[in-house]
N, C-alpha and C. Protein backbone atom coordinates (compact mmCIF):
# COMPACT_ATOMS: atom_id res chain seq x y z
N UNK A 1 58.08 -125.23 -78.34
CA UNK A 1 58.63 -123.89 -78.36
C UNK A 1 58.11 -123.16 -77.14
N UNK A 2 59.14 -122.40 -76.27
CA UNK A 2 58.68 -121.82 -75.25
C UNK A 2 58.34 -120.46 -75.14
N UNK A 3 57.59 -120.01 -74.90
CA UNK A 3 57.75 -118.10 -74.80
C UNK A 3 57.79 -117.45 -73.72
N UNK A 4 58.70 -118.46 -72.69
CA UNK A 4 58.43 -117.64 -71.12
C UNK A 4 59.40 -116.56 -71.43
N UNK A 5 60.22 -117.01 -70.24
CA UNK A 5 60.84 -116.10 -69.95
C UNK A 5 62.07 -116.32 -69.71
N UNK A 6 62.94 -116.73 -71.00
CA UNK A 6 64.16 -117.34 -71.27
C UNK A 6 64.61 -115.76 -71.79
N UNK A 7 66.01 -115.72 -71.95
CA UNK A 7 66.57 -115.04 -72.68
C UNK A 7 66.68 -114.70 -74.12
N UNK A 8 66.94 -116.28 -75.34
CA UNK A 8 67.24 -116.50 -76.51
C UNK A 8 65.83 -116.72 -76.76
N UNK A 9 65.23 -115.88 -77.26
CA UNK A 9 63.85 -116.49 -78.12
C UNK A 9 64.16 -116.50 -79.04
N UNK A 10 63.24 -117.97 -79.82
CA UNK A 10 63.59 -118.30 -81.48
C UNK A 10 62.12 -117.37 -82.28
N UNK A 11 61.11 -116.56 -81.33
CA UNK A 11 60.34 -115.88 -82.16
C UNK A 11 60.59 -114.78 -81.22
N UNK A 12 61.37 -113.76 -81.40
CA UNK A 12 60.94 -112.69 -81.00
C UNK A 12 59.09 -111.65 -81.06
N UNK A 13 59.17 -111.74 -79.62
CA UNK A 13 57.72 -110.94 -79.43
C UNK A 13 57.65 -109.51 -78.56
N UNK A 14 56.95 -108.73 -79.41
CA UNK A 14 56.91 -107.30 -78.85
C UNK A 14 56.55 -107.39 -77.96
N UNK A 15 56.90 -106.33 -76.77
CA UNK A 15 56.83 -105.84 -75.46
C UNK A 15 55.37 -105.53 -74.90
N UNK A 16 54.98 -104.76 -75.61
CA UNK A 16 53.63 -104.50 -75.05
C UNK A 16 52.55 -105.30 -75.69
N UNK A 17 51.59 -105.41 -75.17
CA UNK A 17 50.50 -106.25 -75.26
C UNK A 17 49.44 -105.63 -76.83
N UNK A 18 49.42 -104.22 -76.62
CA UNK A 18 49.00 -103.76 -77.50
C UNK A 18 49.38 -104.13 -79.21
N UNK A 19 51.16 -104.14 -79.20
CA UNK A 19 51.99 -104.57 -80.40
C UNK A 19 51.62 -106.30 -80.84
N UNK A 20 51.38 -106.87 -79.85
CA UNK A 20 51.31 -108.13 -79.52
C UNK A 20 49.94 -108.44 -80.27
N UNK A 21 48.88 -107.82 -79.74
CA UNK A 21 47.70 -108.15 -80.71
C UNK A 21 47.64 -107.65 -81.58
N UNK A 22 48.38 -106.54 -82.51
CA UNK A 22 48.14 -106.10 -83.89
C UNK A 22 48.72 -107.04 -84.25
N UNK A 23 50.07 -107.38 -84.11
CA UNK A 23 50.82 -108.07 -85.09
C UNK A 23 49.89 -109.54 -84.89
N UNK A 24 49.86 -109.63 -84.13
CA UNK A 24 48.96 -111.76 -84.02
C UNK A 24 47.56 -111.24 -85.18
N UNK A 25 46.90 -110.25 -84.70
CA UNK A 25 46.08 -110.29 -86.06
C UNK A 25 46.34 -109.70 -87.26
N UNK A 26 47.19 -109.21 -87.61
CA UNK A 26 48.04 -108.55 -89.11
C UNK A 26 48.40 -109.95 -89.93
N UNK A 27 48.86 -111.58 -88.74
CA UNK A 27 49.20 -112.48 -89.41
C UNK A 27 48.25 -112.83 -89.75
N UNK A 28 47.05 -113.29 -88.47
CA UNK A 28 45.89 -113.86 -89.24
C UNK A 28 45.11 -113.30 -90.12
N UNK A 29 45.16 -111.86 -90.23
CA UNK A 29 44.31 -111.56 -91.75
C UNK A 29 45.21 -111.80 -92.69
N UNK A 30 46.53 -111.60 -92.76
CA UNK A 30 47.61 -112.55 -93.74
C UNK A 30 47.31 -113.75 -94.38
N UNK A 31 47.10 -114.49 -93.18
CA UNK A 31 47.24 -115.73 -93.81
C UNK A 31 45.75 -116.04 -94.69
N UNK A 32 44.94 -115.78 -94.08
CA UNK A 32 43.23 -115.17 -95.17
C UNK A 32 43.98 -115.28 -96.23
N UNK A 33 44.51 -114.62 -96.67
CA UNK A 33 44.73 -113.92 -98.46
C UNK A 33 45.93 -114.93 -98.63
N UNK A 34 45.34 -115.77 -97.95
CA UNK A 34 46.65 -116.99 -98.93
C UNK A 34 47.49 -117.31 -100.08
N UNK A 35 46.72 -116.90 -101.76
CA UNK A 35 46.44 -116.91 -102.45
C UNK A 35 47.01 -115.73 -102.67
N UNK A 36 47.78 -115.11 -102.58
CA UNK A 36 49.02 -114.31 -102.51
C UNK A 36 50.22 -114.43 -102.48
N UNK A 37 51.29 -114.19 -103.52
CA UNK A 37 52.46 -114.53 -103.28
C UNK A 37 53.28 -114.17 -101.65
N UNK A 38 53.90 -114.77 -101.20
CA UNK A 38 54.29 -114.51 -99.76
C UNK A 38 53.38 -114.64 -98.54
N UNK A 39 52.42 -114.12 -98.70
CA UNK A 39 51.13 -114.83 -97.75
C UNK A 39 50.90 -116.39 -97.79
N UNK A 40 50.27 -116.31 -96.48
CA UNK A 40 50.54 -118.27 -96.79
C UNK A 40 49.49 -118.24 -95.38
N UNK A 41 49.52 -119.73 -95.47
CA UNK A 41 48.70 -120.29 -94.42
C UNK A 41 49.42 -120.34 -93.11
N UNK A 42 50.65 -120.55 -93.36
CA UNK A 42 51.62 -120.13 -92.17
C UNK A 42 51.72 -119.30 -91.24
N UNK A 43 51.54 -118.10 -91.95
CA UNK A 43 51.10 -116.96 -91.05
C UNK A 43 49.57 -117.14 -90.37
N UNK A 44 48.86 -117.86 -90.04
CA UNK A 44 47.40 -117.66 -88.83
C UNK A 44 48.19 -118.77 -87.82
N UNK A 45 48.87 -119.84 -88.16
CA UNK A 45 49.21 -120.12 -86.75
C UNK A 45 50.28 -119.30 -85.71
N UNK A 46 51.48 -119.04 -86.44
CA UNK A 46 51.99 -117.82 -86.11
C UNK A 46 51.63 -116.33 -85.40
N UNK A 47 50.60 -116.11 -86.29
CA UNK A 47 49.77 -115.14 -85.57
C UNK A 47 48.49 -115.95 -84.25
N UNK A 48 48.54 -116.80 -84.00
CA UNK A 48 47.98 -117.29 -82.54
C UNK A 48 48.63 -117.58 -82.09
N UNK A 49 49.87 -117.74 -82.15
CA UNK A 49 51.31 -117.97 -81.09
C UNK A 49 51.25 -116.70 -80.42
N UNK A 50 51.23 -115.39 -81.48
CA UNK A 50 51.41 -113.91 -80.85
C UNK A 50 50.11 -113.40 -79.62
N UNK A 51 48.99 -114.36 -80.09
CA UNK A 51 47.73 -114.02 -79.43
C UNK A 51 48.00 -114.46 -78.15
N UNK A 52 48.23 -115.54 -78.51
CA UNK A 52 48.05 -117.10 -77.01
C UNK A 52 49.09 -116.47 -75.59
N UNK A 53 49.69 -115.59 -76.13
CA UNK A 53 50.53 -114.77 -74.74
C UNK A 53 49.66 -114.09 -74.18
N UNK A 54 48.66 -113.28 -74.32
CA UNK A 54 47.84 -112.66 -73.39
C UNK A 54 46.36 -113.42 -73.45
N UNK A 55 45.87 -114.40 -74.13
CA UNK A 55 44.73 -114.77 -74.37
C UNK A 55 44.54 -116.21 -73.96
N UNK A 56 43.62 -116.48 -73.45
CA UNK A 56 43.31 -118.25 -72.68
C UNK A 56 42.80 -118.67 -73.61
N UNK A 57 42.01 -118.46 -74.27
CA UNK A 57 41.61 -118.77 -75.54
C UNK A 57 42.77 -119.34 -76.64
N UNK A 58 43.32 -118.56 -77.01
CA UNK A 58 44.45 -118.57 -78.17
C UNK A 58 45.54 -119.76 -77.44
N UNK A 59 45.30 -119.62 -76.12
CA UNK A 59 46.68 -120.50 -75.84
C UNK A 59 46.28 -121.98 -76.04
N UNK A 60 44.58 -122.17 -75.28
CA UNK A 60 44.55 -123.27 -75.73
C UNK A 60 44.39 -123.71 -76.99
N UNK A 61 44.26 -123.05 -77.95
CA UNK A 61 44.62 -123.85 -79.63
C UNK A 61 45.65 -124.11 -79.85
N UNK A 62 46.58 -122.83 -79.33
CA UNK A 62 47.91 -123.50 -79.44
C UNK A 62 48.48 -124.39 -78.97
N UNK A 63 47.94 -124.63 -77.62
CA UNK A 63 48.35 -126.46 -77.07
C UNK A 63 48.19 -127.15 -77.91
N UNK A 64 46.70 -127.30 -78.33
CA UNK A 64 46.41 -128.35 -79.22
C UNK A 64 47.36 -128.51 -80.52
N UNK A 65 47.40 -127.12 -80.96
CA UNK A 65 48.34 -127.38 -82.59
C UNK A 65 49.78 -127.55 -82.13
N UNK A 66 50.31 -128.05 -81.03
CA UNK A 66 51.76 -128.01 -80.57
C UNK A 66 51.63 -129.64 -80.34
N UNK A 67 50.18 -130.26 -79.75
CA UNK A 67 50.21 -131.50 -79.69
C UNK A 67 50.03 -132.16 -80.93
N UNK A 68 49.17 -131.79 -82.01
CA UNK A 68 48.79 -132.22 -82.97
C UNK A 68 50.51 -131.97 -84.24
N UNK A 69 51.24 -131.71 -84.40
CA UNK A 69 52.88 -131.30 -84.63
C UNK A 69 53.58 -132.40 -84.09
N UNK A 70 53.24 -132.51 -82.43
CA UNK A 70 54.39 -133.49 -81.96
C UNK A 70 54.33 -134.88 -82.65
N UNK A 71 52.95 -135.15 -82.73
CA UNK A 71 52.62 -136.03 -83.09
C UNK A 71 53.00 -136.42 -84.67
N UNK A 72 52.48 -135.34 -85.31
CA UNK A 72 53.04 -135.99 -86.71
C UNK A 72 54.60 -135.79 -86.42
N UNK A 73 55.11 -135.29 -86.03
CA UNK A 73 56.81 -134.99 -86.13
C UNK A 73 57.19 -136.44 -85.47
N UNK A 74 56.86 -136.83 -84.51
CA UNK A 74 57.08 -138.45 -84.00
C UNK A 74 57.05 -139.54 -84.95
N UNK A 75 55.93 -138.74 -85.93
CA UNK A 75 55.30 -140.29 -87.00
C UNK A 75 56.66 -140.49 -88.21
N UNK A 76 56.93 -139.52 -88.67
CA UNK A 76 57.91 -139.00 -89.97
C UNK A 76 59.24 -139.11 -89.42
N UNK A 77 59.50 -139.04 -88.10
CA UNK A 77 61.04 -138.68 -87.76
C UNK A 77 61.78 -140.14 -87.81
N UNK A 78 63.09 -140.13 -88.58
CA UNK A 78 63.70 -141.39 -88.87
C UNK A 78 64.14 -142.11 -87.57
């Protein structure tokens, strides 16, 4: 998944940087409270997708969890 600077994004992401880190951490304290209907674990990687745009940090986990995906998606795919 790319987040340059294409036109069609499949995750829309807010403009400013400021919106960008509430919402990346609004997911990851989300996904905390797992154990909540609608909350899920889903939401903390999601919310480091939102981080990993302004953060070197965040991006590199997200490499990793984009490599660690390809991989199982390679293993399962018919």
């Amino acid at each position: 998944m790319s987040l340059g600077k294409k036109q069609n994004h499949i995750l829309p992401i807010p403009k400013t940087r400021i919106m960008r880190v509430f919402v990346g951490i609004l997911l990851i304290i989300g996904g905390v409270f797992s154990f909540l209907p609608i909350l899920g674990v889903w939401m903390i990687p999601l919310g480091l997708v939102f981080l990993a745009v302004d953060s070197k940090r965040f991006r590199r986990y997200k490499r990793h969890m984009e490599a660690v995906f390809i991989k199982i998606y390679k293993r399962f795919k018919p």
